[in-house]
PDB file of N, CA and C in Angstrom:
ATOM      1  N   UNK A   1     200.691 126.502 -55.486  1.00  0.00           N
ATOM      2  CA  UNK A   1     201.878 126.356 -56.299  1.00  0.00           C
ATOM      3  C   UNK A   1     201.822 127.365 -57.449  1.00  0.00           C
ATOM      4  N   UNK A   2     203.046 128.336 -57.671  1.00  0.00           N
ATOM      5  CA  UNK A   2     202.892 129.042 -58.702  1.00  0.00           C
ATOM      6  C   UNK A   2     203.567 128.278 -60.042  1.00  0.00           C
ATOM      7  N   UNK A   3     202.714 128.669 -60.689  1.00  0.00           N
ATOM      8  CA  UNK A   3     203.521 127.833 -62.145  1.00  0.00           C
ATOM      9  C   UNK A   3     204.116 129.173 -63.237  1.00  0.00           C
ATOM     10  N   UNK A   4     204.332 128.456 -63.760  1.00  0.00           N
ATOM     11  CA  UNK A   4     205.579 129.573 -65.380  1.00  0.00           C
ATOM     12  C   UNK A   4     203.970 129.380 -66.435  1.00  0.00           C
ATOM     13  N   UNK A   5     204.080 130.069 -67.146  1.00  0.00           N
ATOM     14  CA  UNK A   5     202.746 130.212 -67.703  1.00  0.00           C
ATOM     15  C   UNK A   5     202.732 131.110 -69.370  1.00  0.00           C
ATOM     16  N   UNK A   6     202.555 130.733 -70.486  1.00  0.00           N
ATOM     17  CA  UNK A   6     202.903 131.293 -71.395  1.00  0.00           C
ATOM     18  C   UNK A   6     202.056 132.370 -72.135  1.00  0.00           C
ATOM     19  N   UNK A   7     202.583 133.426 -71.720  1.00  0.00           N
ATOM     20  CA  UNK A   7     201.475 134.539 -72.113  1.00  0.00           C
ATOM     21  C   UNK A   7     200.999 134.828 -73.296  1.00  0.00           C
ATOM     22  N   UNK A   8     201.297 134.608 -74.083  1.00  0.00           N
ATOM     23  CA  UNK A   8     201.065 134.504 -75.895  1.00  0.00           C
ATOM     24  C   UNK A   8     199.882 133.659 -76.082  1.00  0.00           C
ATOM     25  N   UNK A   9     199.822 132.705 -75.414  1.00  0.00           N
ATOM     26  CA  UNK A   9     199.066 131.507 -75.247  1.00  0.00           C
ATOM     27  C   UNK A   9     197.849 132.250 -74.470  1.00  0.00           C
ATOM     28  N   UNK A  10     198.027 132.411 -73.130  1.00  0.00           N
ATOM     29  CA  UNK A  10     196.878 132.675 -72.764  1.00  0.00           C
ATOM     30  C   UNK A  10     196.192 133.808 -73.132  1.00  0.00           C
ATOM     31  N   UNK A  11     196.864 134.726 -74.036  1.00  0.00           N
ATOM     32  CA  UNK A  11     195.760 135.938 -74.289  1.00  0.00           C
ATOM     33  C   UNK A  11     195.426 135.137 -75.611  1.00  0.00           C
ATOM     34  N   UNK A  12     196.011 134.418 -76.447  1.00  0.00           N
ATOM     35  CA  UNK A  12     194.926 133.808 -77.576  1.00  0.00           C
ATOM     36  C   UNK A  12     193.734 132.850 -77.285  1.00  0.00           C
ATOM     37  N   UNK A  13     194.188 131.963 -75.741  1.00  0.00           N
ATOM     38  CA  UNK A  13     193.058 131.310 -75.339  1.00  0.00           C
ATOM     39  C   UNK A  13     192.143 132.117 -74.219  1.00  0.00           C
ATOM     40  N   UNK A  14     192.127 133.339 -74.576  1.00  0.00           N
ATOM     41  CA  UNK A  14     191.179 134.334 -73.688  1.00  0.00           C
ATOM     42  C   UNK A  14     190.352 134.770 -74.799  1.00  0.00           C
ATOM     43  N   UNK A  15     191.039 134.958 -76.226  1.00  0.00           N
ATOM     44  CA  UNK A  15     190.233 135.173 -77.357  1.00  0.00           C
ATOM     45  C   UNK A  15     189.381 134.479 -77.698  1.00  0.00           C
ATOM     46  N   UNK A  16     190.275 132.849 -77.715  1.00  0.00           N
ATOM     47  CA  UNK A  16     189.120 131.823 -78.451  1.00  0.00           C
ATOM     48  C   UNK A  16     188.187 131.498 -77.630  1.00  0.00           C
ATOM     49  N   UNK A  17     187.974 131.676 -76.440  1.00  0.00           N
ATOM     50  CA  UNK A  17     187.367 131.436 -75.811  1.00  0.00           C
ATOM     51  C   UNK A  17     186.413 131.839 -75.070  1.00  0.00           C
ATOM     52  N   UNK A  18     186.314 133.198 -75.747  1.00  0.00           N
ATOM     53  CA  UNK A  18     185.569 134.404 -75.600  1.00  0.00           C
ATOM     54  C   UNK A  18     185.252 135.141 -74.023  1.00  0.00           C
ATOM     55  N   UNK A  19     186.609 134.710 -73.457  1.00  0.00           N
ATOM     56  CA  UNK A  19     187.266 135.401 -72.399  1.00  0.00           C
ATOM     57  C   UNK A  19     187.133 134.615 -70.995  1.00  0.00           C
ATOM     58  N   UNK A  20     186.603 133.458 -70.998  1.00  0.00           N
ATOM     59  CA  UNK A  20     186.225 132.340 -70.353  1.00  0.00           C
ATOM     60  C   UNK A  20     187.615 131.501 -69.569  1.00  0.00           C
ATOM     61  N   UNK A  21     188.943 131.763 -70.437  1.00  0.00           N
ATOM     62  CA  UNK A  21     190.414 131.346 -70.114  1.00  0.00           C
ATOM     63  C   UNK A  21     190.903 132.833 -68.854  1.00  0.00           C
ATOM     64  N   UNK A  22     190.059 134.153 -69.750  1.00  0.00           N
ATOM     65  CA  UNK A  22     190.879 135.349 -68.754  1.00  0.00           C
ATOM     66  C   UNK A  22     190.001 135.337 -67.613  1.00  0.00           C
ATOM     67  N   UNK A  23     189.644 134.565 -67.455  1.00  0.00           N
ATOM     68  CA  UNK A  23     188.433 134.617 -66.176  1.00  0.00           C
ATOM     69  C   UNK A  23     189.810 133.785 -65.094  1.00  0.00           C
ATOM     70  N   UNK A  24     189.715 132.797 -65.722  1.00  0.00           N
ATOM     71  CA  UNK A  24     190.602 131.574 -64.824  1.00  0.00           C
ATOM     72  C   UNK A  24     191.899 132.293 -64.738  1.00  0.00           C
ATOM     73  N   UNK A  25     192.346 132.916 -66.057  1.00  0.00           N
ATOM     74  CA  UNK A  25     193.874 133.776 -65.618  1.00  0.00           C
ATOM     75  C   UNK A  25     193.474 134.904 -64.713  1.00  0.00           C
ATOM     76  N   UNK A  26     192.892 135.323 -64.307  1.00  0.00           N
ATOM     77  CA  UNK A  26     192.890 136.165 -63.590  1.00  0.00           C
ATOM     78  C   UNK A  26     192.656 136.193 -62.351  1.00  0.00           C
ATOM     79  N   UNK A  27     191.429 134.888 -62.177  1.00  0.00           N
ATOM     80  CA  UNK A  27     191.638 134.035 -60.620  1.00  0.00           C
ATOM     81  C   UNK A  27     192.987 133.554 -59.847  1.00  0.00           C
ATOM     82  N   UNK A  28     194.141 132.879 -61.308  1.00  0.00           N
ATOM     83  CA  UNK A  28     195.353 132.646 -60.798  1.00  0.00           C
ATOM     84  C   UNK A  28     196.314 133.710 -60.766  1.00  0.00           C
ATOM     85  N   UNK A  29     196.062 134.783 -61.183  1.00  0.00           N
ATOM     86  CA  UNK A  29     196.933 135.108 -61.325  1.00  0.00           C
ATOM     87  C   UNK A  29     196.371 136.158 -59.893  1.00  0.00           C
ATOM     88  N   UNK A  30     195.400 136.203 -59.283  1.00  0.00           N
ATOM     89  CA  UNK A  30     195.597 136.703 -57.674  1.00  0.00           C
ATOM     90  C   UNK A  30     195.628 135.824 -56.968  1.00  0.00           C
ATOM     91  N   UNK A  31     195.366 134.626 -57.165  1.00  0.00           N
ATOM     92  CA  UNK A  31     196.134 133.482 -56.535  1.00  0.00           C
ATOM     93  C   UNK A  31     197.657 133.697 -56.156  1.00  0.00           C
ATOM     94  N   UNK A  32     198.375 133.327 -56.816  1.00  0.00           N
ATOM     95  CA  UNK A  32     199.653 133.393 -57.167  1.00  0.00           C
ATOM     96  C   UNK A  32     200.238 134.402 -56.495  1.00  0.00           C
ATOM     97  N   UNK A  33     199.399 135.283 -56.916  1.00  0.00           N
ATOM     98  CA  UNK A  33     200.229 136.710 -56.175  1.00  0.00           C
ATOM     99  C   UNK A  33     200.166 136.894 -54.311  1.00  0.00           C
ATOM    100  N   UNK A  34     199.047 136.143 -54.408  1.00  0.00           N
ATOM    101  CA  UNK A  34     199.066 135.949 -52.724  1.00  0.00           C
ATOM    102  C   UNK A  34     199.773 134.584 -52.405  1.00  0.00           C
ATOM    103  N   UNK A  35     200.529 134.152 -53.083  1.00  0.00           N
ATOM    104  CA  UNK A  35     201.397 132.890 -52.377  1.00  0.00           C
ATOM    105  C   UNK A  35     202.433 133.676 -52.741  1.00  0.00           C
ATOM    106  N   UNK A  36     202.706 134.465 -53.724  1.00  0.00           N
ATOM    107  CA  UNK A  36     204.257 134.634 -53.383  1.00  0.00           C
ATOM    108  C   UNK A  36     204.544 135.857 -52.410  1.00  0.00           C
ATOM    109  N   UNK A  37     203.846 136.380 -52.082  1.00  0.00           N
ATOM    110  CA  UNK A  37     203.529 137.475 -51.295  1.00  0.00           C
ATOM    111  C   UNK A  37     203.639 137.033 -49.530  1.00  0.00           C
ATOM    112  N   UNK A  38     202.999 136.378 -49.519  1.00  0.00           N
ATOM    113  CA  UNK A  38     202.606 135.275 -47.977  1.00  0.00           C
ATOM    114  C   UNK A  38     201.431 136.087 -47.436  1.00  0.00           C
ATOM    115  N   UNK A  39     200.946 136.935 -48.284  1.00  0.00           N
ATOM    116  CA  UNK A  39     199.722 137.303 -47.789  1.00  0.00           C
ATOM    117  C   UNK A  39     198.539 136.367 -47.609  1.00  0.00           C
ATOM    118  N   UNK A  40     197.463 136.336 -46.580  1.00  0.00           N
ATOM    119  CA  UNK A  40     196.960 135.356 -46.638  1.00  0.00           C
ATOM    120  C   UNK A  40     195.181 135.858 -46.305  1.00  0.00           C
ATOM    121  N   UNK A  41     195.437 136.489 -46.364  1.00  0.00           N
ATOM    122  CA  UNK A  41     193.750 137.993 -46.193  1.00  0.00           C
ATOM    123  C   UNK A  41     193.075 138.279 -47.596  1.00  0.00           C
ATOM    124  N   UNK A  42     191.717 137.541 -47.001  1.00  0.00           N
ATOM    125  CA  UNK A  42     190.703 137.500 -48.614  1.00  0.00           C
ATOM    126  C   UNK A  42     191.010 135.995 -49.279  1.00  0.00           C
ATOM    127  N   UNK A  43     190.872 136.109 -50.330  1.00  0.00           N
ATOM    128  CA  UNK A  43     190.883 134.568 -51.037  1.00  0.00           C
ATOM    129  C   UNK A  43     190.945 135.493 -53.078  1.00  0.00           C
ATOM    130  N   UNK A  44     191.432 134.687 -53.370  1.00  0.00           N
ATOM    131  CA  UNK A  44     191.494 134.773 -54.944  1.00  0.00           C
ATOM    132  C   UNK A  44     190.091 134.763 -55.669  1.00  0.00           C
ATOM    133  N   UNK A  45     189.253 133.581 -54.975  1.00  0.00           N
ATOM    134  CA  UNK A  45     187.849 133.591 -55.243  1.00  0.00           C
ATOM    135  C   UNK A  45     186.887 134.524 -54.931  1.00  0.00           C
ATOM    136  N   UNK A  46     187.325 135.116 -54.074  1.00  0.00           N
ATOM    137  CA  UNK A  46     185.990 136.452 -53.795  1.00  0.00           C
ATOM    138  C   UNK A  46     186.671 137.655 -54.139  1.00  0.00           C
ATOM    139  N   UNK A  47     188.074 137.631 -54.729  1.00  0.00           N
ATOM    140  CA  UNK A  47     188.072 138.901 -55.184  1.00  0.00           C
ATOM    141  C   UNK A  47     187.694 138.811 -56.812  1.00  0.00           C
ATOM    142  N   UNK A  48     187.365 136.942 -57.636  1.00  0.00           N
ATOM    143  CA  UNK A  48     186.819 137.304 -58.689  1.00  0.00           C
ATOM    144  C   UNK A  48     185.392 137.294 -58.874  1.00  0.00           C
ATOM    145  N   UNK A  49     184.750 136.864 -57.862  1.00  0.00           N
ATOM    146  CA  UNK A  49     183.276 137.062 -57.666  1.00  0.00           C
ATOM    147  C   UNK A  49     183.211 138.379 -57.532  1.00  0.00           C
ATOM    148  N   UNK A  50     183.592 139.143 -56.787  1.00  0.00           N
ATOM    149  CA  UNK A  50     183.508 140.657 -56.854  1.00  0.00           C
ATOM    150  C   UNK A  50     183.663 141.600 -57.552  1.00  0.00           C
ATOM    151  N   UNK A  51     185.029 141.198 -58.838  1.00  0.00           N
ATOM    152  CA  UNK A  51     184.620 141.731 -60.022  1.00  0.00           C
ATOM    153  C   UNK A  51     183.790 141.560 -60.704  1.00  0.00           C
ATOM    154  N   UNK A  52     183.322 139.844 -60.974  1.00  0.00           N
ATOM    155  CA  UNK A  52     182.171 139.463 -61.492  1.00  0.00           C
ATOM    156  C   UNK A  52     180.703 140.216 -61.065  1.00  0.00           C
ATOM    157  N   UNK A  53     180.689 139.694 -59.789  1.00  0.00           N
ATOM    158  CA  UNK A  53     179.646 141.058 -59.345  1.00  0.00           C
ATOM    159  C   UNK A  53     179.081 142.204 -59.690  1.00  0.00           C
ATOM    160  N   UNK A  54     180.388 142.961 -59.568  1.00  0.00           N
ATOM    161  CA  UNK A  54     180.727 144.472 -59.832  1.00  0.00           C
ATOM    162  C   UNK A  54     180.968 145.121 -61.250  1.00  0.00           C
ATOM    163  N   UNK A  55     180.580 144.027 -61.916  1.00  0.00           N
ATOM    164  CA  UNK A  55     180.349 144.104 -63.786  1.00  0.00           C
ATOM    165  C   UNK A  55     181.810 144.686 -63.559  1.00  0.00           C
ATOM    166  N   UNK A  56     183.113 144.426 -63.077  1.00  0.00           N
ATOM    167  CA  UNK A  56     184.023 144.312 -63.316  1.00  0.00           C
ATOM    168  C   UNK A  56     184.871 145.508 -62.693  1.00  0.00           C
ATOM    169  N   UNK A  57     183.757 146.463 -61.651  1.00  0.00           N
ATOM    170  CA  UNK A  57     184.678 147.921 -61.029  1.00  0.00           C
ATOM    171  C   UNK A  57     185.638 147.284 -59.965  1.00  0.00           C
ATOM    172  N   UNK A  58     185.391 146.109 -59.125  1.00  0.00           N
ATOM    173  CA  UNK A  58     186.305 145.720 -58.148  1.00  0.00           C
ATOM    174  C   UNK A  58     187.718 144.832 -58.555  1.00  0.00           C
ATOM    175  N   UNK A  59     187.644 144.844 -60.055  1.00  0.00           N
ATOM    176  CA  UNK A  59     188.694 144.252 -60.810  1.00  0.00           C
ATOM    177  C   UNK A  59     189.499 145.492 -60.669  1.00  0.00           C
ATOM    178  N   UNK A  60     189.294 146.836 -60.551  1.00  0.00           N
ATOM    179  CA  UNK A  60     190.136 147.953 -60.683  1.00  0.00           C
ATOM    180  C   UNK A  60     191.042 147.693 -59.512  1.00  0.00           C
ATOM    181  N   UNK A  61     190.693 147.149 -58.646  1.00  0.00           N
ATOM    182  CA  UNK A  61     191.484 147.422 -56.995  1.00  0.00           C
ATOM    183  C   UNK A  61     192.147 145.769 -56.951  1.00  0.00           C
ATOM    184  N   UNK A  62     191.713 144.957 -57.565  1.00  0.00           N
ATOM    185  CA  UNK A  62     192.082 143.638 -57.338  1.00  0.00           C
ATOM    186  C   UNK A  62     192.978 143.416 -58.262  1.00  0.00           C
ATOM    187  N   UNK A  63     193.568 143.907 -59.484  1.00  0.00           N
ATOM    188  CA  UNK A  63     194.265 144.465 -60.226  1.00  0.00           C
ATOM    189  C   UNK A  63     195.676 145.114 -59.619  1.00  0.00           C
ATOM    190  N   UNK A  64     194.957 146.280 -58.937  1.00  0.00           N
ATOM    191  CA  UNK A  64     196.133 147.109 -58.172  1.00  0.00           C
ATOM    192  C   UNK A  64     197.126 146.269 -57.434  1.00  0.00           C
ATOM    193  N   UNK A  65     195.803 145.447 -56.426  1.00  0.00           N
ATOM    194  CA  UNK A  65     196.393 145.053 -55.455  1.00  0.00           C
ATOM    195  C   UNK A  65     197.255 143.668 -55.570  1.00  0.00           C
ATOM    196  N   UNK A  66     196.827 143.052 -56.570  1.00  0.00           N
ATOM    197  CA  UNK A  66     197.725 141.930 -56.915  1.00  0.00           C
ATOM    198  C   UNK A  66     199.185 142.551 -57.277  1.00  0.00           C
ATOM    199  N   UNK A  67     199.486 143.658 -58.359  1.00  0.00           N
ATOM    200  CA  UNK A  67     200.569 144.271 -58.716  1.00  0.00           C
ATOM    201  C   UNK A  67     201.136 144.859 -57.455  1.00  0.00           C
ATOM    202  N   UNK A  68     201.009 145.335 -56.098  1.00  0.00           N
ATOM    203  CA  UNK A  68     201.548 145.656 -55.156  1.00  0.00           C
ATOM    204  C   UNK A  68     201.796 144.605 -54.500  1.00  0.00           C
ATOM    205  N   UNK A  69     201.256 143.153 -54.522  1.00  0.00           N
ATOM    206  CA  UNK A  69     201.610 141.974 -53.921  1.00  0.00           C
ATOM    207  C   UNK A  69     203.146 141.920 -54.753  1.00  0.00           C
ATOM    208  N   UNK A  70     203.031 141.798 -55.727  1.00  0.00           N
ATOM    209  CA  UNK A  70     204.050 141.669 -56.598  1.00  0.00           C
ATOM    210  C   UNK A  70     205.555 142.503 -55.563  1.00  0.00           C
ATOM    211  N   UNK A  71     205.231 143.688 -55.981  1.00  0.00           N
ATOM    212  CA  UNK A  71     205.980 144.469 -55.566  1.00  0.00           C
ATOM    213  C   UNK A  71     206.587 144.033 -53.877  1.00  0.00           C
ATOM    214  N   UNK A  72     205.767 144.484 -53.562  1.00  0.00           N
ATOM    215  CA  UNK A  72     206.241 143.561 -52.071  1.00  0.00           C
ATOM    216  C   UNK A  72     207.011 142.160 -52.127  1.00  0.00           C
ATOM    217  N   UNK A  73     206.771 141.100 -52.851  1.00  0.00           N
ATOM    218  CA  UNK A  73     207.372 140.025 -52.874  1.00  0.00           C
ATOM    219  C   UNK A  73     208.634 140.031 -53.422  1.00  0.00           C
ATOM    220  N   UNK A  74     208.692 141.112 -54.404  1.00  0.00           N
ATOM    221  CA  UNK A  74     210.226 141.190 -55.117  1.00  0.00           C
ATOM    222  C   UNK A  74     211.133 142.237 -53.950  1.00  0.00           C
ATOM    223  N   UNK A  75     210.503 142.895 -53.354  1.00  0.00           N
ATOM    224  CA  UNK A  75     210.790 143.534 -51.862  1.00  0.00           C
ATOM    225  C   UNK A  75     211.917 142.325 -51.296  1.00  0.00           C
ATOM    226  N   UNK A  76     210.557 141.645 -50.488  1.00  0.00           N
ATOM    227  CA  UNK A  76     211.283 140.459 -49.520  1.00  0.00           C
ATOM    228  C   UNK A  76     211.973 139.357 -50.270  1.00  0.00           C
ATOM    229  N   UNK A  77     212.607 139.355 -51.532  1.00  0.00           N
ATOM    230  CA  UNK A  77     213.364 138.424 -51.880  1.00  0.00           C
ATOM    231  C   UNK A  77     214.643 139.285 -52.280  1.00  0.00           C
ATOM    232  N   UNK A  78     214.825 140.038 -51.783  1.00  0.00           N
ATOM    233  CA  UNK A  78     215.935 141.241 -51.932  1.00  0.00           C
ATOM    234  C   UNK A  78     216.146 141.618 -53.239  1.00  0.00           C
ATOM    235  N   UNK A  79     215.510 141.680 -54.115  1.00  0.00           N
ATOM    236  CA  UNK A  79     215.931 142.605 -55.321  1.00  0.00           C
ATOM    237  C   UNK A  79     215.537 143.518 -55.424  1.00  0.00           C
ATOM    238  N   UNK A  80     217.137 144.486 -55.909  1.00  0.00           N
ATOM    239  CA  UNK A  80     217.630 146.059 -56.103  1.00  0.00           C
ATOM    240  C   UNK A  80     216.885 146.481 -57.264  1.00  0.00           C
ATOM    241  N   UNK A  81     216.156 145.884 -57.931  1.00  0.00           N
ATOM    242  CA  UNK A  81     215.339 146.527 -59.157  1.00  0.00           C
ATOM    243  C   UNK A  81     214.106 146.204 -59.289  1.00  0.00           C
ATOM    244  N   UNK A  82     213.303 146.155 -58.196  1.00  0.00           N
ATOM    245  CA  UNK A  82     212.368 145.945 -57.978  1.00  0.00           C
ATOM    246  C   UNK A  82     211.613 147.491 -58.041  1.00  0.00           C
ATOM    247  N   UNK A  83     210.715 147.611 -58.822  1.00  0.00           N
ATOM    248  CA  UNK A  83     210.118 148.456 -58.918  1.00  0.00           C
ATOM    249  C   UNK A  83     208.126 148.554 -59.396  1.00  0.00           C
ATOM    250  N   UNK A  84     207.465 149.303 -58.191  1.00  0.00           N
ATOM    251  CA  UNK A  84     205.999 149.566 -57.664  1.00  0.00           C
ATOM    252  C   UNK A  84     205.220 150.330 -59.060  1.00  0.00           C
ATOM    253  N   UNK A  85     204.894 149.000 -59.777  1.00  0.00           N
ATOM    254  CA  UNK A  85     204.388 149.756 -61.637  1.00  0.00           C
ATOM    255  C   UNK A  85     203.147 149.453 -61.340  1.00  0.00           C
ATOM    256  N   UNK A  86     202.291 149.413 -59.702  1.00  0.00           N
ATOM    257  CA  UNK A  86     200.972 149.350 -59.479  1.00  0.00           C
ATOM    258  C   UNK A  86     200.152 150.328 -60.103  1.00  0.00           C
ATOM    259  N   UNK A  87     200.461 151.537 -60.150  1.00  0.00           N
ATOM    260  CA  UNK A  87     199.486 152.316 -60.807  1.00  0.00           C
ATOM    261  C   UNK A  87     199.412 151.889 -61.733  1.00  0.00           C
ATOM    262  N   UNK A  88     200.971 152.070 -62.657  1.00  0.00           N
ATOM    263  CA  UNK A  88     201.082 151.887 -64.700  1.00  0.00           C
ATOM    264  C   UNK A  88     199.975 150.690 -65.051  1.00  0.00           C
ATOM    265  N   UNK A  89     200.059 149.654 -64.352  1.00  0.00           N
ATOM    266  CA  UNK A  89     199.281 148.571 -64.679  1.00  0.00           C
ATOM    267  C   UNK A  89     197.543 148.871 -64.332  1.00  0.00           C
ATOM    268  N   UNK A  90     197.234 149.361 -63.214  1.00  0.00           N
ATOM    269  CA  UNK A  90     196.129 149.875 -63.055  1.00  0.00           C
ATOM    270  C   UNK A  90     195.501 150.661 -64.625  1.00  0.00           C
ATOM    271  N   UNK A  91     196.233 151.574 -64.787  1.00  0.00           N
ATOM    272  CA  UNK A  91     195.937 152.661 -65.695  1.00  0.00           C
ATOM    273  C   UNK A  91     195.999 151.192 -67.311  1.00  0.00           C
ATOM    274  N   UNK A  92     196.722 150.917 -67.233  1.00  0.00           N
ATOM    275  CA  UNK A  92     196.351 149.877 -68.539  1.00  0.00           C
ATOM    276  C   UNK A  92     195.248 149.316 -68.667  1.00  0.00           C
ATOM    277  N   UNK A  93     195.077 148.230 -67.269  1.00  0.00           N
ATOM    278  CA  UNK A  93     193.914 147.996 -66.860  1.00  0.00           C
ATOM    279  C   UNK A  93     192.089 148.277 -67.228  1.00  0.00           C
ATOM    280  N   UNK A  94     192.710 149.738 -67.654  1.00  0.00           N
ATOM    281  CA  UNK A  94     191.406 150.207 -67.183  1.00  0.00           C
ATOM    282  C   UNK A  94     191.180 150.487 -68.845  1.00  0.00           C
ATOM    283  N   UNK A  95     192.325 150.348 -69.686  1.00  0.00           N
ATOM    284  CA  UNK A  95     192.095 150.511 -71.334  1.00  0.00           C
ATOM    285  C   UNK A  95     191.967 148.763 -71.871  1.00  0.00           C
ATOM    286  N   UNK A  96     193.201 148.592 -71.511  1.00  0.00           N
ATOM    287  CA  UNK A  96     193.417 147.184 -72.407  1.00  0.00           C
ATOM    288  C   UNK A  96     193.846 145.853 -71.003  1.00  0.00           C
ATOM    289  N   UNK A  97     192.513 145.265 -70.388  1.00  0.00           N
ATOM    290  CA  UNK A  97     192.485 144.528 -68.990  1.00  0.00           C
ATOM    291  C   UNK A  97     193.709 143.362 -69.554  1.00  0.00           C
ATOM    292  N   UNK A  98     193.642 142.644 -71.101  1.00  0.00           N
ATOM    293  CA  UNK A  98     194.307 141.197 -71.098  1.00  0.00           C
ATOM    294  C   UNK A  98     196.163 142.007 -71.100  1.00  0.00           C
ATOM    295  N   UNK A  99     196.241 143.087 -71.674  1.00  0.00           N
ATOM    296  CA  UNK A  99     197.597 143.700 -71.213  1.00  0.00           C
ATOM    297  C   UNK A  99     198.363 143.835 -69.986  1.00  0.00           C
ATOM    298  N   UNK A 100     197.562 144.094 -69.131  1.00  0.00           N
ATOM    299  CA  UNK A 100     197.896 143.863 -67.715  1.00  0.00           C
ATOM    300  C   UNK A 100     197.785 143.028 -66.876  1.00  0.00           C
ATOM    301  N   UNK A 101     197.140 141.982 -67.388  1.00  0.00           N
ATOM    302  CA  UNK A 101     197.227 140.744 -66.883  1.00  0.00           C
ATOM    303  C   UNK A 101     198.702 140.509 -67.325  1.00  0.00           C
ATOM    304  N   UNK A 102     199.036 140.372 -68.519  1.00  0.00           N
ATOM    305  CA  UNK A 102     199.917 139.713 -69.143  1.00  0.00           C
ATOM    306  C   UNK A 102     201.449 140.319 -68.354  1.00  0.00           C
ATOM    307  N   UNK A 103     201.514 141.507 -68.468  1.00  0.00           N
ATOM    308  CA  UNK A 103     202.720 142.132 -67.248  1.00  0.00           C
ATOM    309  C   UNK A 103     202.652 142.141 -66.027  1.00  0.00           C
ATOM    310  N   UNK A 104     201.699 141.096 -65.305  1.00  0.00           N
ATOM    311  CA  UNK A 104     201.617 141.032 -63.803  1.00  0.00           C
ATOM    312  C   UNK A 104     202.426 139.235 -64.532  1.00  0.00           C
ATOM    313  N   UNK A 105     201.624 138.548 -65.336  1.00  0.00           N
ATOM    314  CA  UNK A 105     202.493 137.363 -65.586  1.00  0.00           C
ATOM    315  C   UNK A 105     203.833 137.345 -65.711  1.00  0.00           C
ATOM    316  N   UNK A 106     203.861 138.213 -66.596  1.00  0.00           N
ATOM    317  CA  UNK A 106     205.602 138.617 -66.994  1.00  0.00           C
ATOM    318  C   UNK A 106     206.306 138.833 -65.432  1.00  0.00           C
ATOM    319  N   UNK A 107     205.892 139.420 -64.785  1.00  0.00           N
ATOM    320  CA  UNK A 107     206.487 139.459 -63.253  1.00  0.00           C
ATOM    321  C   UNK A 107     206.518 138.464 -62.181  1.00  0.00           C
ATOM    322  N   UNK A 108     205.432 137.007 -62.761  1.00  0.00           N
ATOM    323  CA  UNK A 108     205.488 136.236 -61.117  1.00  0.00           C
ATOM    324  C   UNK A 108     206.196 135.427 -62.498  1.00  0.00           C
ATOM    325  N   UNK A 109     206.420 135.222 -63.714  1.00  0.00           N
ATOM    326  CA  UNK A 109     207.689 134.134 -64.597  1.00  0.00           C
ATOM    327  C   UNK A 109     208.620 134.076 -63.974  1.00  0.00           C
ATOM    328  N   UNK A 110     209.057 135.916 -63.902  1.00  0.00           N
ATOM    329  CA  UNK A 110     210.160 136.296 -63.758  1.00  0.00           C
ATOM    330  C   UNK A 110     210.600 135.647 -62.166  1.00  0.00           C
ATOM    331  N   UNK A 111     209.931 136.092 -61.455  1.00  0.00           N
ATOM    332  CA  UNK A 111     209.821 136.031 -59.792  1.00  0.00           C
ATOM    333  C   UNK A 111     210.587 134.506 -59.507  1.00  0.00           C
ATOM    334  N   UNK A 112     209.394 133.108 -60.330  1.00  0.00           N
ATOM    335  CA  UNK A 112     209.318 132.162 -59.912  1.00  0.00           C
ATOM    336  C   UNK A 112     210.842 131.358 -61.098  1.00  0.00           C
ATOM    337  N   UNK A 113     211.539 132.015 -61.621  1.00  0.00           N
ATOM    338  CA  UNK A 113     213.018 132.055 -61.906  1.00  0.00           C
ATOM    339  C   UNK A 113     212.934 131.190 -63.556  1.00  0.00           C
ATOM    340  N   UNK A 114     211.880 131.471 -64.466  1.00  0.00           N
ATOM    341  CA  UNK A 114     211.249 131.454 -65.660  1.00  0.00           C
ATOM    342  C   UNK A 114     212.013 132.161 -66.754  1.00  0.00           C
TER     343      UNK A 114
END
């Protein structure tokens, strides 16, 4: 189930929490992206063990690839302004990670009619 989710909120409870909340936002939020997607290849959980793993390099591609789930899903629900900001977010990503979380949120709000 995707839920509406308040981003203000969760990057302050990623702060107080000394990033322990962006762990879980970031599990859901490739969750999410593979339900609205209907993709069903891999799991949300091993792509955050794998960043975890990977002191955080496989977050670069799991990142991407959630934002192209995106894209695709606003694809198959027919909207004309749907537009592939997989890189832009990548490239944030790779400066400021709770920023791009927060505009992949801003996109499944939007999606899930928020």
């Amino acid at each position: 189930m995707v839920h509406n989710r308040s981003i203000g909120l969760a990057i302050v409870l990623s702060f107080i929490t000394c990033g322990f909340y962006g762990i879980y936002w970031m599990y859901k939020i490739f969750e999410e992206t593979r339900i609205l997607s209907g993709d069903r290849e891999g799991s949300a959980g091993l792509d955050l063990v794998l960043t975890i793993i990977t002191c955080g390099l496989y977050g670069f591609y799991a990142v991407y690839r959630a934002s192209k789930r995106l894209y695709e899903a606003e694809l198959a629900q027919g909207n004309p302004y749907a537009s592939d900001e997989s890189v832009l977010i990548l490239i944030v990503y790779i400066f400021v990670s709770v920023i791009s979380l927060a505009i992949i949120q801003s996109k499944i709000n939007k999606m899930v009619g928020y």
